[in-house]
N, C-alpha and C. Protein backbone atom coordinates (compact mmCIF):
# COMPACT_ATOMS: atom_id res chain seq x y z
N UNK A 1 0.82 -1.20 0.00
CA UNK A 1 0.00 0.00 0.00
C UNK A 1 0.86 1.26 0.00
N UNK A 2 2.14 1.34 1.04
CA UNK A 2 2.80 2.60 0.60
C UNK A 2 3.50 2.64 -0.33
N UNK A 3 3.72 1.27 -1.22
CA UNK A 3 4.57 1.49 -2.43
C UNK A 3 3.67 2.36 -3.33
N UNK A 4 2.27 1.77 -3.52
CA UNK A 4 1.13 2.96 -4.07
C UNK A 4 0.67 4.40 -4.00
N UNK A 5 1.09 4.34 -2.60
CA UNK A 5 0.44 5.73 -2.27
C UNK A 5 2.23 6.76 -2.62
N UNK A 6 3.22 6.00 -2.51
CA UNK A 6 4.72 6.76 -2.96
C UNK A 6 4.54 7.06 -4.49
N UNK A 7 4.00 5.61 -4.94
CA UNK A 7 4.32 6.01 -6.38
C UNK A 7 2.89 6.93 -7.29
N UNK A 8 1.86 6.88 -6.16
CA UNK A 8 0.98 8.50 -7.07
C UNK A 8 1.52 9.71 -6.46
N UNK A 9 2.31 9.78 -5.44
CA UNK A 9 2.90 11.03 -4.78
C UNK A 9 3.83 11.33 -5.50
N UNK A 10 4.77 10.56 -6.20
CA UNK A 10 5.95 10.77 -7.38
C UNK A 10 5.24 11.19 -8.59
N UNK A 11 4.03 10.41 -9.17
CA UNK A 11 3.35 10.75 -10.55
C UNK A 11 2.78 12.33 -9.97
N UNK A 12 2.19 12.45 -9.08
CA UNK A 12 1.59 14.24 -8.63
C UNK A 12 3.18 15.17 -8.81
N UNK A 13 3.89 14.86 -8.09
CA UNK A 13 4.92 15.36 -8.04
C UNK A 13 5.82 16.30 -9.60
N UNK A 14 5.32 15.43 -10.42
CA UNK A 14 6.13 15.26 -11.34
C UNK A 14 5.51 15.86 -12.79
N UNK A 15 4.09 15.45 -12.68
CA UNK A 15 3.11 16.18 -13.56
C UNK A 15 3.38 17.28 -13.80
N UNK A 16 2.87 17.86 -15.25
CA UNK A 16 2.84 19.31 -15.21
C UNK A 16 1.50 20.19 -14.74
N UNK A 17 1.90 21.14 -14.70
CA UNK A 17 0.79 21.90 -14.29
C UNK A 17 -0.50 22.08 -15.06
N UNK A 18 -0.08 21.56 -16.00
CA UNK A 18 -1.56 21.12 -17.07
C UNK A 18 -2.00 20.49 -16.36
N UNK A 19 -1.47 19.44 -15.67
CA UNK A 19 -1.95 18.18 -15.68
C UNK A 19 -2.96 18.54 -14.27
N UNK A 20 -2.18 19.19 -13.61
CA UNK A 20 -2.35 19.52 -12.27
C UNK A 20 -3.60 20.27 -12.12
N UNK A 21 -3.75 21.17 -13.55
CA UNK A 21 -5.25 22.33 -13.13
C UNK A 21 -6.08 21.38 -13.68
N UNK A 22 -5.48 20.39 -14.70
CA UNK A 22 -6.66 19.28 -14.93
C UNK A 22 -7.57 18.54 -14.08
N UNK A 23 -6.38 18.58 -12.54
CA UNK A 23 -6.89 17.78 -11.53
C UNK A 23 -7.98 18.57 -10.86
N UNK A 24 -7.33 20.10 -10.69
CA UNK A 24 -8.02 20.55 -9.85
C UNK A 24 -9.54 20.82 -10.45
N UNK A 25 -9.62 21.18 -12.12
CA UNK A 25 -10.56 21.30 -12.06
C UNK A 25 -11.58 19.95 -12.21
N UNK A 26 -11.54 18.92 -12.55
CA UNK A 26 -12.21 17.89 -11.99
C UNK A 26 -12.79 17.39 -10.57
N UNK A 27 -11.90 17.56 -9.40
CA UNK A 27 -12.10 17.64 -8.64
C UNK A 27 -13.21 18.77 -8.10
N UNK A 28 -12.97 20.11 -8.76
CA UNK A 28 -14.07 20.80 -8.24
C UNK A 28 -15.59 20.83 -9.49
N UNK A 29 -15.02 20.05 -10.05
CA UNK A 29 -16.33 19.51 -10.64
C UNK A 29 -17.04 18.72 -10.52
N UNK A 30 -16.44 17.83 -9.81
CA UNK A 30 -16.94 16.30 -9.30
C UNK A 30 -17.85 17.03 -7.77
N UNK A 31 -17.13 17.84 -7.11
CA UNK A 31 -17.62 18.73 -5.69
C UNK A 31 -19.20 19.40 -6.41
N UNK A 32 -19.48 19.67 -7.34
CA UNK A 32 -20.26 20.67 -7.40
C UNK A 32 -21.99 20.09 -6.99
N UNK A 33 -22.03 18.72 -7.28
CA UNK A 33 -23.07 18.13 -7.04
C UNK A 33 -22.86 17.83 -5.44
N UNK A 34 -22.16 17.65 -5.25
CA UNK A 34 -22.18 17.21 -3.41
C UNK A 34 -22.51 18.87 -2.05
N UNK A 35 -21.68 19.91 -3.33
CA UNK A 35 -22.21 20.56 -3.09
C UNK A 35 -23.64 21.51 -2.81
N UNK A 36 -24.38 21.25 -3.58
CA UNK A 36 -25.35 20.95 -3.91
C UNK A 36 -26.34 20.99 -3.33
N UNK A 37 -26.04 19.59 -2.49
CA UNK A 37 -26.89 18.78 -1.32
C UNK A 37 -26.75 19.44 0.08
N UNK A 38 -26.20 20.04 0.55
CA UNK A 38 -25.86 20.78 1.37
C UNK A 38 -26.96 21.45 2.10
N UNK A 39 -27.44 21.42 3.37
CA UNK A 39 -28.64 22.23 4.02
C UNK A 39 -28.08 23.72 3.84
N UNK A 40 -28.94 24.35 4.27
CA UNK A 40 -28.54 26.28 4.07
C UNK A 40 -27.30 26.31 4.79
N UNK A 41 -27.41 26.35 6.39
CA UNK A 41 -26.26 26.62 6.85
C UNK A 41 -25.18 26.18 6.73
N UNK A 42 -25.01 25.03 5.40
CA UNK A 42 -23.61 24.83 5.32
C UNK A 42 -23.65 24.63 4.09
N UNK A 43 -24.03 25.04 2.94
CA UNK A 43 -23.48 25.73 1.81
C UNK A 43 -23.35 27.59 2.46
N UNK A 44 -23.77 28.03 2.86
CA UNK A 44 -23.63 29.24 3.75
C UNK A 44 -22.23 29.23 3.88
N UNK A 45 -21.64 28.18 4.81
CA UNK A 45 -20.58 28.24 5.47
C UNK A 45 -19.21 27.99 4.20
N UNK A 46 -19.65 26.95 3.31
CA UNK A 46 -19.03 26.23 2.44
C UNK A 46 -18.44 27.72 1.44
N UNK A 47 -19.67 28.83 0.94
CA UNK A 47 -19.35 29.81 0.51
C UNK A 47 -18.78 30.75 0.89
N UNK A 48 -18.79 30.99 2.46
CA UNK A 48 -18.19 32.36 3.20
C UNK A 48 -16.32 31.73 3.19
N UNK A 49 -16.75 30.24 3.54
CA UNK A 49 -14.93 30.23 3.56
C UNK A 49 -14.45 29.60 2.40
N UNK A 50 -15.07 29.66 0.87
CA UNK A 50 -14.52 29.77 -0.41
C UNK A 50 -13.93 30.80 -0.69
N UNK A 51 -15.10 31.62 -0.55
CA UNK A 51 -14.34 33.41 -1.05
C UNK A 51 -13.69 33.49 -0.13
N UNK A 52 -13.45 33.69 1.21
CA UNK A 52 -12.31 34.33 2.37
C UNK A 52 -11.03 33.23 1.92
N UNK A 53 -11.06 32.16 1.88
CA UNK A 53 -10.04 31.67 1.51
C UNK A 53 -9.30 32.12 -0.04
N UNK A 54 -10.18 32.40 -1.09
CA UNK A 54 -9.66 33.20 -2.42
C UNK A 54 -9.18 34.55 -1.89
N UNK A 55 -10.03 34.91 -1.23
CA UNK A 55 -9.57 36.22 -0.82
C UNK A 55 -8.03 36.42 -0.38
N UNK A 56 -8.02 36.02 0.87
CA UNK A 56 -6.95 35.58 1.58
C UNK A 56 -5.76 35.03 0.63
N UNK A 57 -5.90 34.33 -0.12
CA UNK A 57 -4.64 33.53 -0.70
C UNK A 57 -4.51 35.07 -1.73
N UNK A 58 -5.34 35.37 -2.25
CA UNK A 58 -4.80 36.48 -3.28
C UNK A 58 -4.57 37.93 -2.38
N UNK A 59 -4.98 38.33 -1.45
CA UNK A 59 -4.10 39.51 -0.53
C UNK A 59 -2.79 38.95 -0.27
N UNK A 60 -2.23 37.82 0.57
CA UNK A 60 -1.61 37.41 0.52
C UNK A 60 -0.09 37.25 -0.89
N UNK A 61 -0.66 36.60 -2.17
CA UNK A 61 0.35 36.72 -2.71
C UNK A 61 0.60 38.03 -3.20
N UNK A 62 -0.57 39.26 -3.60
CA UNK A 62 -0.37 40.40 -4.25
C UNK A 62 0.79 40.97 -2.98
N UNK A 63 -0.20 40.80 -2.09
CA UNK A 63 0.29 42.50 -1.20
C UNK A 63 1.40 41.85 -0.19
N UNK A 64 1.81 40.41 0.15
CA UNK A 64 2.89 40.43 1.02
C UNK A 64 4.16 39.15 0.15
N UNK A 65 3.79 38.14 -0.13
CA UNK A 65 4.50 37.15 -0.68
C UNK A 65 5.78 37.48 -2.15
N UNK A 66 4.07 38.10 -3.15
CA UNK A 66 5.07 38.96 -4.03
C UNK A 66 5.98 40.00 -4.40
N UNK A 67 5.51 40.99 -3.62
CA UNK A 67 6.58 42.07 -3.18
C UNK A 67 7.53 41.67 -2.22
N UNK A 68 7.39 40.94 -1.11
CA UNK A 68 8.62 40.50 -0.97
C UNK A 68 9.68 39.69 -1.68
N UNK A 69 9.63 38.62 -2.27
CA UNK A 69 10.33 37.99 -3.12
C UNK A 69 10.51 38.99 -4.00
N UNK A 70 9.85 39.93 -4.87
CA UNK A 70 10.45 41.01 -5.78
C UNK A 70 11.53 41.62 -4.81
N UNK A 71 11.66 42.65 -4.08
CA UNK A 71 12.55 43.21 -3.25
C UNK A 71 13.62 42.10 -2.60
N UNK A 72 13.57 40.99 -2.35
CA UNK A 72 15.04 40.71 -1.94
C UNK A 72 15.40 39.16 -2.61
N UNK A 73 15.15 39.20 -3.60
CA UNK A 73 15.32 38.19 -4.37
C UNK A 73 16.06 38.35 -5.70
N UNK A 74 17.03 37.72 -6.27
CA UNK A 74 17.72 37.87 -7.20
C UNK A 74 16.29 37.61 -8.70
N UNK A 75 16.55 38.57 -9.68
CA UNK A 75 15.45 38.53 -10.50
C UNK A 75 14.91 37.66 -11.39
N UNK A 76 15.74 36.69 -11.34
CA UNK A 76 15.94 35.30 -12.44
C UNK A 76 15.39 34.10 -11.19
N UNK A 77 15.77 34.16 -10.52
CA UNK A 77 15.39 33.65 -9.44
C UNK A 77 13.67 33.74 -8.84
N UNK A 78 13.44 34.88 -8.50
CA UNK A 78 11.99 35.49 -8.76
C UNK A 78 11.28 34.87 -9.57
N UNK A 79 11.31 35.19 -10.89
CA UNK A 79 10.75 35.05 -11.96
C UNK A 79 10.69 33.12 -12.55
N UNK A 80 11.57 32.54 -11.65
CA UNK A 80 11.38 30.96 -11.63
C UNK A 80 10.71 30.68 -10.49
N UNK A 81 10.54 30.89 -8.99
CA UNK A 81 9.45 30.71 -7.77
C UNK A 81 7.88 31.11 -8.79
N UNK A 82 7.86 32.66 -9.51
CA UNK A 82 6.73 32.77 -9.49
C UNK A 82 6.05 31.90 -10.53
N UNK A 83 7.00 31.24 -11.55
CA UNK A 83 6.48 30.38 -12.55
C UNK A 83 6.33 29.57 -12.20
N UNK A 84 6.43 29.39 -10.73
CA UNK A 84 6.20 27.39 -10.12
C UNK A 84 4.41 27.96 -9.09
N UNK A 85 4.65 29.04 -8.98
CA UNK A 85 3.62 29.42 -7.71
C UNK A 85 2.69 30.29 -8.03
N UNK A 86 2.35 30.66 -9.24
CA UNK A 86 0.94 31.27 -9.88
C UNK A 86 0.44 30.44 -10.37
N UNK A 87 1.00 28.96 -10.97
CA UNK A 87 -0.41 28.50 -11.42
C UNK A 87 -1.41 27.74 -10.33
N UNK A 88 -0.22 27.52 -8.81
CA UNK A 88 -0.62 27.02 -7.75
C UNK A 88 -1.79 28.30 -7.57
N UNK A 89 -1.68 29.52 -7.49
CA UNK A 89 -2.66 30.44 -6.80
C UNK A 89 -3.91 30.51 -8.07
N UNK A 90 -3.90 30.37 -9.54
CA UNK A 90 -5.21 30.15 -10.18
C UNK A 90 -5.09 29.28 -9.90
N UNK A 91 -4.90 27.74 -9.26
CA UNK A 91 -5.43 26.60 -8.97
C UNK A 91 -7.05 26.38 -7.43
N UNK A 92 -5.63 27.32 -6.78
CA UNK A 92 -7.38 27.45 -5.40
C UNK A 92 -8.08 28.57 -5.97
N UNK A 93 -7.82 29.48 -6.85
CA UNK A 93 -8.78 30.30 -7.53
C UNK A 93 -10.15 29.29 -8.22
N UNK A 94 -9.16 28.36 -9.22
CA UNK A 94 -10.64 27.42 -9.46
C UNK A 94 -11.36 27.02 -8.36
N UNK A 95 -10.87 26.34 -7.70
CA UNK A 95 -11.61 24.99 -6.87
C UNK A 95 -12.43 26.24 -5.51
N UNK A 96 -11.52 27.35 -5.33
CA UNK A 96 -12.59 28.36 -4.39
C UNK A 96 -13.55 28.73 -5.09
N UNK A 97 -13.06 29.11 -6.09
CA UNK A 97 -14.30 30.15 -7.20
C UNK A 97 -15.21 28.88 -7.66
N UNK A 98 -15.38 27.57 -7.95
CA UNK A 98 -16.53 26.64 -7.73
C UNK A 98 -17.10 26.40 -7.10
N UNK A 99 -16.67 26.34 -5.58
CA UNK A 99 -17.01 26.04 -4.19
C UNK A 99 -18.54 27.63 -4.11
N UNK A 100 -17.75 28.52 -4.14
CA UNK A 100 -18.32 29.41 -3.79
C UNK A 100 -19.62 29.50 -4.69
N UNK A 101 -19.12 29.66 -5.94
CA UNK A 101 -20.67 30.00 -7.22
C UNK A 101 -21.47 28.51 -7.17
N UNK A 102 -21.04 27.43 -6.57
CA UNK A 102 -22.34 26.37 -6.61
C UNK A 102 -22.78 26.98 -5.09
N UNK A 103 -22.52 27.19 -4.12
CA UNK A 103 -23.08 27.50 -2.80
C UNK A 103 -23.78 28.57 -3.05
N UNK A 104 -23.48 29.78 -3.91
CA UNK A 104 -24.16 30.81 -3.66
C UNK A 104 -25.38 30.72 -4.56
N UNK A 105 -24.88 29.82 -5.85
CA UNK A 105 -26.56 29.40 -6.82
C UNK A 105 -27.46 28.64 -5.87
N UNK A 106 -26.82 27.31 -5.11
CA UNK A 106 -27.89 26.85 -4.49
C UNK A 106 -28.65 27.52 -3.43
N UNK A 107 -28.20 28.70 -2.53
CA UNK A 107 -29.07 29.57 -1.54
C UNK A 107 -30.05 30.64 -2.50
N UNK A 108 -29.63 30.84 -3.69
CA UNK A 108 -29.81 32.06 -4.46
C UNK A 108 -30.35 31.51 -5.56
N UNK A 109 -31.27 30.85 -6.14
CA UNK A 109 -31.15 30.13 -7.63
C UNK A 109 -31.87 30.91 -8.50
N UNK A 110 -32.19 32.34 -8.11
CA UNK A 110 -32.48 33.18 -9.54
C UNK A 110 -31.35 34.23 -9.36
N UNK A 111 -30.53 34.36 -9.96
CA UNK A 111 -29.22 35.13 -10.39
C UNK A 111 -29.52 36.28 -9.97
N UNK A 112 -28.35 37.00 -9.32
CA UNK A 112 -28.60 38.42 -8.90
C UNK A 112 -26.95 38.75 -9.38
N UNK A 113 -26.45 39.99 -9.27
CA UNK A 113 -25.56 40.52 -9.40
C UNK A 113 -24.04 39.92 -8.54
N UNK A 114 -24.46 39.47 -7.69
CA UNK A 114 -23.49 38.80 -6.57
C UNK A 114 -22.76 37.01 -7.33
N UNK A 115 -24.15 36.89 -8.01
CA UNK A 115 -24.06 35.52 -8.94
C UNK A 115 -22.92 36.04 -10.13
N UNK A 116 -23.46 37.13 -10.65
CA UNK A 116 -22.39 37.11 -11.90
C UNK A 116 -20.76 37.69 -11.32
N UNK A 117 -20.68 38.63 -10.40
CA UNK A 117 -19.23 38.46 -9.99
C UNK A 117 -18.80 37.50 -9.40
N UNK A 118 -19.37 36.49 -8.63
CA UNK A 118 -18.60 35.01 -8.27
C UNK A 118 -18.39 34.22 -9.98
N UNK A 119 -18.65 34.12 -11.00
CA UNK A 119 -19.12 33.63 -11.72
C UNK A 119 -17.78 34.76 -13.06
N UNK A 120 -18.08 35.59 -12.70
CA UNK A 120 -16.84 36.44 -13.56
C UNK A 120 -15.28 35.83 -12.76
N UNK A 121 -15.03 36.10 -11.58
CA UNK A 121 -14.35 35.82 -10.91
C UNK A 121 -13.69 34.20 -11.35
N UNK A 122 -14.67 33.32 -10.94
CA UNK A 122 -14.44 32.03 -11.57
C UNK A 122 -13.66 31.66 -13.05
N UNK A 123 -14.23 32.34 -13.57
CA UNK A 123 -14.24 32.52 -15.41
C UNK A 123 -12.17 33.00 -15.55
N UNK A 124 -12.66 34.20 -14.57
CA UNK A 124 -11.03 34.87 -14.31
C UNK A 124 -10.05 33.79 -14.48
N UNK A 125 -10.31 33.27 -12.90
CA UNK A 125 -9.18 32.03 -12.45
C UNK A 125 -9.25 30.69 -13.69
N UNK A 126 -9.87 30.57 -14.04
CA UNK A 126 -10.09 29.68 -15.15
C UNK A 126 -9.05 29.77 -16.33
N UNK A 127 -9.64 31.32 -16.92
CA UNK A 127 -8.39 32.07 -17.94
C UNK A 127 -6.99 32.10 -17.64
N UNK A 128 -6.81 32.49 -16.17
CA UNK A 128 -5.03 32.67 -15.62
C UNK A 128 -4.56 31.37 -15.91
N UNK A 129 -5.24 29.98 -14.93
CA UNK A 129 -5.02 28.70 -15.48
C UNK A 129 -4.81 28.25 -16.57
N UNK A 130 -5.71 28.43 -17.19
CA UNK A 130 -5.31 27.60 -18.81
C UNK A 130 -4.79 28.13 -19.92
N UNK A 131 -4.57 29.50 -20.01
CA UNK A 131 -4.62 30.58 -21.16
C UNK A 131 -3.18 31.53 -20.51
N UNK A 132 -3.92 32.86 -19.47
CA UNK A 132 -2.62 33.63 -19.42
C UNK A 132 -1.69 33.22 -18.38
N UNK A 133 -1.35 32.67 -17.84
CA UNK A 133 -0.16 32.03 -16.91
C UNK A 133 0.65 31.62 -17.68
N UNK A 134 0.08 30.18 -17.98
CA UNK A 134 0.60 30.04 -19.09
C UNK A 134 1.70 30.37 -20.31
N UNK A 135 0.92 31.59 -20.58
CA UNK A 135 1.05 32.98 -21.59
C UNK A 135 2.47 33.61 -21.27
N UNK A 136 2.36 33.94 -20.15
CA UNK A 136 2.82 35.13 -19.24
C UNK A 136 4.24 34.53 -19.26
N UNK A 137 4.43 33.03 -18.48
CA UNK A 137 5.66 32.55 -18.53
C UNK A 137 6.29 31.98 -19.31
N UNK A 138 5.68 31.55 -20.30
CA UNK A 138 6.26 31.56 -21.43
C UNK A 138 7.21 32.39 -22.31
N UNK A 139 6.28 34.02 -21.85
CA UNK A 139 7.05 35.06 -22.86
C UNK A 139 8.23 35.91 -21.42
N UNK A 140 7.98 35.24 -20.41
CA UNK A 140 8.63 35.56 -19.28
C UNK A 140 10.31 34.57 -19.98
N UNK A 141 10.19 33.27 -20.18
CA UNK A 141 11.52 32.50 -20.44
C UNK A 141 12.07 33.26 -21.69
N UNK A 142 11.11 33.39 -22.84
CA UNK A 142 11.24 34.10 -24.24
C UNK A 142 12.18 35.31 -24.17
N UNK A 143 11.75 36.13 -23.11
CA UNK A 143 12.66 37.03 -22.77
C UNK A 143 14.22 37.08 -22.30
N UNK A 144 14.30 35.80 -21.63
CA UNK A 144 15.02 35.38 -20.90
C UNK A 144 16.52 35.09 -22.02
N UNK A 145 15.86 34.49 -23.00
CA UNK A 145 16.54 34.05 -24.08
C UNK A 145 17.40 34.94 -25.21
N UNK A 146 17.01 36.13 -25.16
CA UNK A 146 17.44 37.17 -25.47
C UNK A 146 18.30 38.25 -25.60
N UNK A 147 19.29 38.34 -26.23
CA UNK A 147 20.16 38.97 -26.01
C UNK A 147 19.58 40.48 -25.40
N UNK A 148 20.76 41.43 -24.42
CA UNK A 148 20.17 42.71 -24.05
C UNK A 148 20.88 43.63 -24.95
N UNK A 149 19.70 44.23 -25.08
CA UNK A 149 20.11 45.48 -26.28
C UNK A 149 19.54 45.72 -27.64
N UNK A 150 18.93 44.39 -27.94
CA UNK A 150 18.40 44.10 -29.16
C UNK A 150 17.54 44.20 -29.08
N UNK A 151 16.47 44.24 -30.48
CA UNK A 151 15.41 44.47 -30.88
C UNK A 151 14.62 43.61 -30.57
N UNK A 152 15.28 41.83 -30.69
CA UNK A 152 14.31 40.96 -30.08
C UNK A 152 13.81 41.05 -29.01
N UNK A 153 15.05 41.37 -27.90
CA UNK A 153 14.98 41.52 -26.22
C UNK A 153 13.39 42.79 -26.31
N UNK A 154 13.26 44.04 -26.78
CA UNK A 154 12.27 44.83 -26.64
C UNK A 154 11.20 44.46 -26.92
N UNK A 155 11.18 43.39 -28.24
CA UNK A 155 9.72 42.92 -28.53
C UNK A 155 9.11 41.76 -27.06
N UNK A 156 10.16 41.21 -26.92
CA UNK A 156 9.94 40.00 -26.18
C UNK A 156 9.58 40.66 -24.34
N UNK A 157 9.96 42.15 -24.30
CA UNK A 157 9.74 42.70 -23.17
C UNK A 157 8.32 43.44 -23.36
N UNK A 158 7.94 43.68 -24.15
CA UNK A 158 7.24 44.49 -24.29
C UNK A 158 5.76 43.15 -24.34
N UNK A 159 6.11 42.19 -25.06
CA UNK A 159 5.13 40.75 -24.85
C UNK A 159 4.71 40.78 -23.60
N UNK A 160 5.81 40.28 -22.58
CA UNK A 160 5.73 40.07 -21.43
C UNK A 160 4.95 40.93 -20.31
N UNK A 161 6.01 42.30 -20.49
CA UNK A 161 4.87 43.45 -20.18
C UNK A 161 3.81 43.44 -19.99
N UNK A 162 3.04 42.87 -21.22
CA UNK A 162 1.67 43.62 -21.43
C UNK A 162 0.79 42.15 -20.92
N UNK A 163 1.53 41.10 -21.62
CA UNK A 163 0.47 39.64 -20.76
C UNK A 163 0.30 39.68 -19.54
N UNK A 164 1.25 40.05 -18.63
CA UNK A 164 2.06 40.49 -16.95
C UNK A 164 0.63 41.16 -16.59
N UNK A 165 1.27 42.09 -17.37
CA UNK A 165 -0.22 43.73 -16.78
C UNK A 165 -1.54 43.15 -17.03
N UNK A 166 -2.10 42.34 -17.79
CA UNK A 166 -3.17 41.73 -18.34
C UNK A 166 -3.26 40.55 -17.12
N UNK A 167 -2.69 39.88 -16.72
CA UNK A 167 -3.00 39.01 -15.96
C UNK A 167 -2.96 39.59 -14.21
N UNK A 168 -2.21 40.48 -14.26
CA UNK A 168 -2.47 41.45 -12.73
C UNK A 168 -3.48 41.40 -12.83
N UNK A 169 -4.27 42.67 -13.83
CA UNK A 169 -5.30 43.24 -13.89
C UNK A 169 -6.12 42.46 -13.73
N UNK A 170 -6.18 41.10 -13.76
CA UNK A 170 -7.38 40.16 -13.66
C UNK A 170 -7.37 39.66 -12.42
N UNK A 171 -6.42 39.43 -11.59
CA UNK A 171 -5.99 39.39 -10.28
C UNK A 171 -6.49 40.23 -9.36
N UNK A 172 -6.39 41.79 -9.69
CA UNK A 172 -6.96 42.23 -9.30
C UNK A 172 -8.41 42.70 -9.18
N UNK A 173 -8.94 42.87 -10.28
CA UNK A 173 -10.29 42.49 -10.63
C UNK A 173 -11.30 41.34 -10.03
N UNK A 174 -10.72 40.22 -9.71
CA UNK A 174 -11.33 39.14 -8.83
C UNK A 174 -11.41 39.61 -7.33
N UNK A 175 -9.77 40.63 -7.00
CA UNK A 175 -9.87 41.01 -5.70
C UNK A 175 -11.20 41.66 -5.42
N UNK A 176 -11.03 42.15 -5.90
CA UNK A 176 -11.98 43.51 -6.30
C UNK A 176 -13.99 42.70 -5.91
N UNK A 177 -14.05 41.59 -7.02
CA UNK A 177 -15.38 41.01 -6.79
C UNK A 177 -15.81 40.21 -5.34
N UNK A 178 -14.51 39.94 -4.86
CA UNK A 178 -14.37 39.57 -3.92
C UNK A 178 -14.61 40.78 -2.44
N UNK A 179 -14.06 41.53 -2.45
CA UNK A 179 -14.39 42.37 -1.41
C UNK A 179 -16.17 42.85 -2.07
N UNK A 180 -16.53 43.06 -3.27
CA UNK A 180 -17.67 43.43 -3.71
C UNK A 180 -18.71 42.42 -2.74
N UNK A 181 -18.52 40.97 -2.63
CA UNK A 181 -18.66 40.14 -2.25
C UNK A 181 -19.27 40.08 -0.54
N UNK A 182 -17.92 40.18 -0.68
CA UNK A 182 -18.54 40.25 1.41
C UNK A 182 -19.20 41.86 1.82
N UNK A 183 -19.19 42.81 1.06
CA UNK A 183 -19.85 43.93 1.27
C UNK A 183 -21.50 44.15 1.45
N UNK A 184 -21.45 43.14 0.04
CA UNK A 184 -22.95 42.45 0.09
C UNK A 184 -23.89 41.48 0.63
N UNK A 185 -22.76 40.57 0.98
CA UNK A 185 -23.45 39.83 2.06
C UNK A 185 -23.34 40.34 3.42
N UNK A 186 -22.16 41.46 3.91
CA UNK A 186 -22.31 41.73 5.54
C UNK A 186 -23.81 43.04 5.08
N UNK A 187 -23.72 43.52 4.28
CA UNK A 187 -24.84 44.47 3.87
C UNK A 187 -26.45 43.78 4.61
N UNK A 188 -26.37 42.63 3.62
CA UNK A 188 -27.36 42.10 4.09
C UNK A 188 -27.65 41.44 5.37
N UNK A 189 -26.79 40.78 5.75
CA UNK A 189 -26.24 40.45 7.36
C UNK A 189 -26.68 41.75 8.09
N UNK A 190 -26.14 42.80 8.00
CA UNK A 190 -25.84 43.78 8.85
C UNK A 190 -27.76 44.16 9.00
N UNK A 191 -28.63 44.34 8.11
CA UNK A 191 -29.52 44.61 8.10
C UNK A 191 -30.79 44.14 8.64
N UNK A 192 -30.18 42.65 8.98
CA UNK A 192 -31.21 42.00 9.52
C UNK A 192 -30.69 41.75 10.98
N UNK A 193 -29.91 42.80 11.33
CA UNK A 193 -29.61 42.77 12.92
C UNK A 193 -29.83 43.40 13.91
């Protein structure tokens, strides 16, 4: 039995990160029906600590993890941690951002505004995963490859640049639905107290 359980810990290990958001998102697809079933107060619960946990993991890498490693980290160096550890952060982006939009459809099942930013949000982490992460580090190595000074090096910076800024911006944008998020539910909380 632990020769089994070593040798899927070596195959996880070893996978790529395709393989890996493959997992995750199955897994939170396979969750969505169990989710589902859930009495109120605990899809309730199931949703408050989806989003606080998205939340949390993305304050976390924006505002303390990544600026630190930028500031005292050699830049080649940097730029290989963050290509191992963003697709890890759109990974609990999926599986939170499912958790949360099946909990909040099943308390809520005619769509309100709160539905489509969990649901944009989701869509977000989805894109970083499969599309711009991806993207990003790719033209992150591309660069890498490049002589400095040249014309290639500018195109290949200027790539990077702009996928970079494009995939912040979506980062932040989820932050963003996310605090939208608990505003609206302590709103409503707050009102019936």
């Amino acid at each position: 039995m632990s020769n089994l359980v070593r040798s899927a810990l070596n195959w996880l290990k070893n996978a790529s990160d395709l393989t890996h958001h493959g997992i995750v998102f199955g897994l939170s697809a396979v969750s969505v029906p169990i989710v589902s079933t859930l009495p109120p107060s605990l899809a309730t619960t199931a949703c408050f600590a989806s989003v606080g946990t998205q939340l949390g993991t993305q304050m976390w890498v924006a505002n303390v993890a990544g600026p630190t490693m930028y500031l005292n980290m050699e830049r080649q160096k940097f730029g290989d941690i963050q290509a191992r550890l963003f697709p890890k952060f759109a990974m609990v982006g999926v599986g939170t951002g499912t958790g949360a939009l099946t909990a909040y459809n099943c308390l809520h099942p005619t769509s309100d505004i709160v539905t489509y930013v969990l649901a944009v949000s989701l869509t977000s982490h989805l894109l970083q995963s499969f599309v711009v992460i991806p993207y990003v580090t790719k033209q992150q190595y591309r660069l890498r490859a490049c002589a400095e000074g040249t014309k290639e090096r500018k195109k290949a910076a200027k790539k990077f640049g702009i996928s970079h800024g494009v995939s912040v911006l979506m980062a932040y944008a989820a932050i963003a639905g996310n605090f939208y998020f608990f505003y609206k539910t302590g709103s409503a909380i707050g009102s019936n107290w």
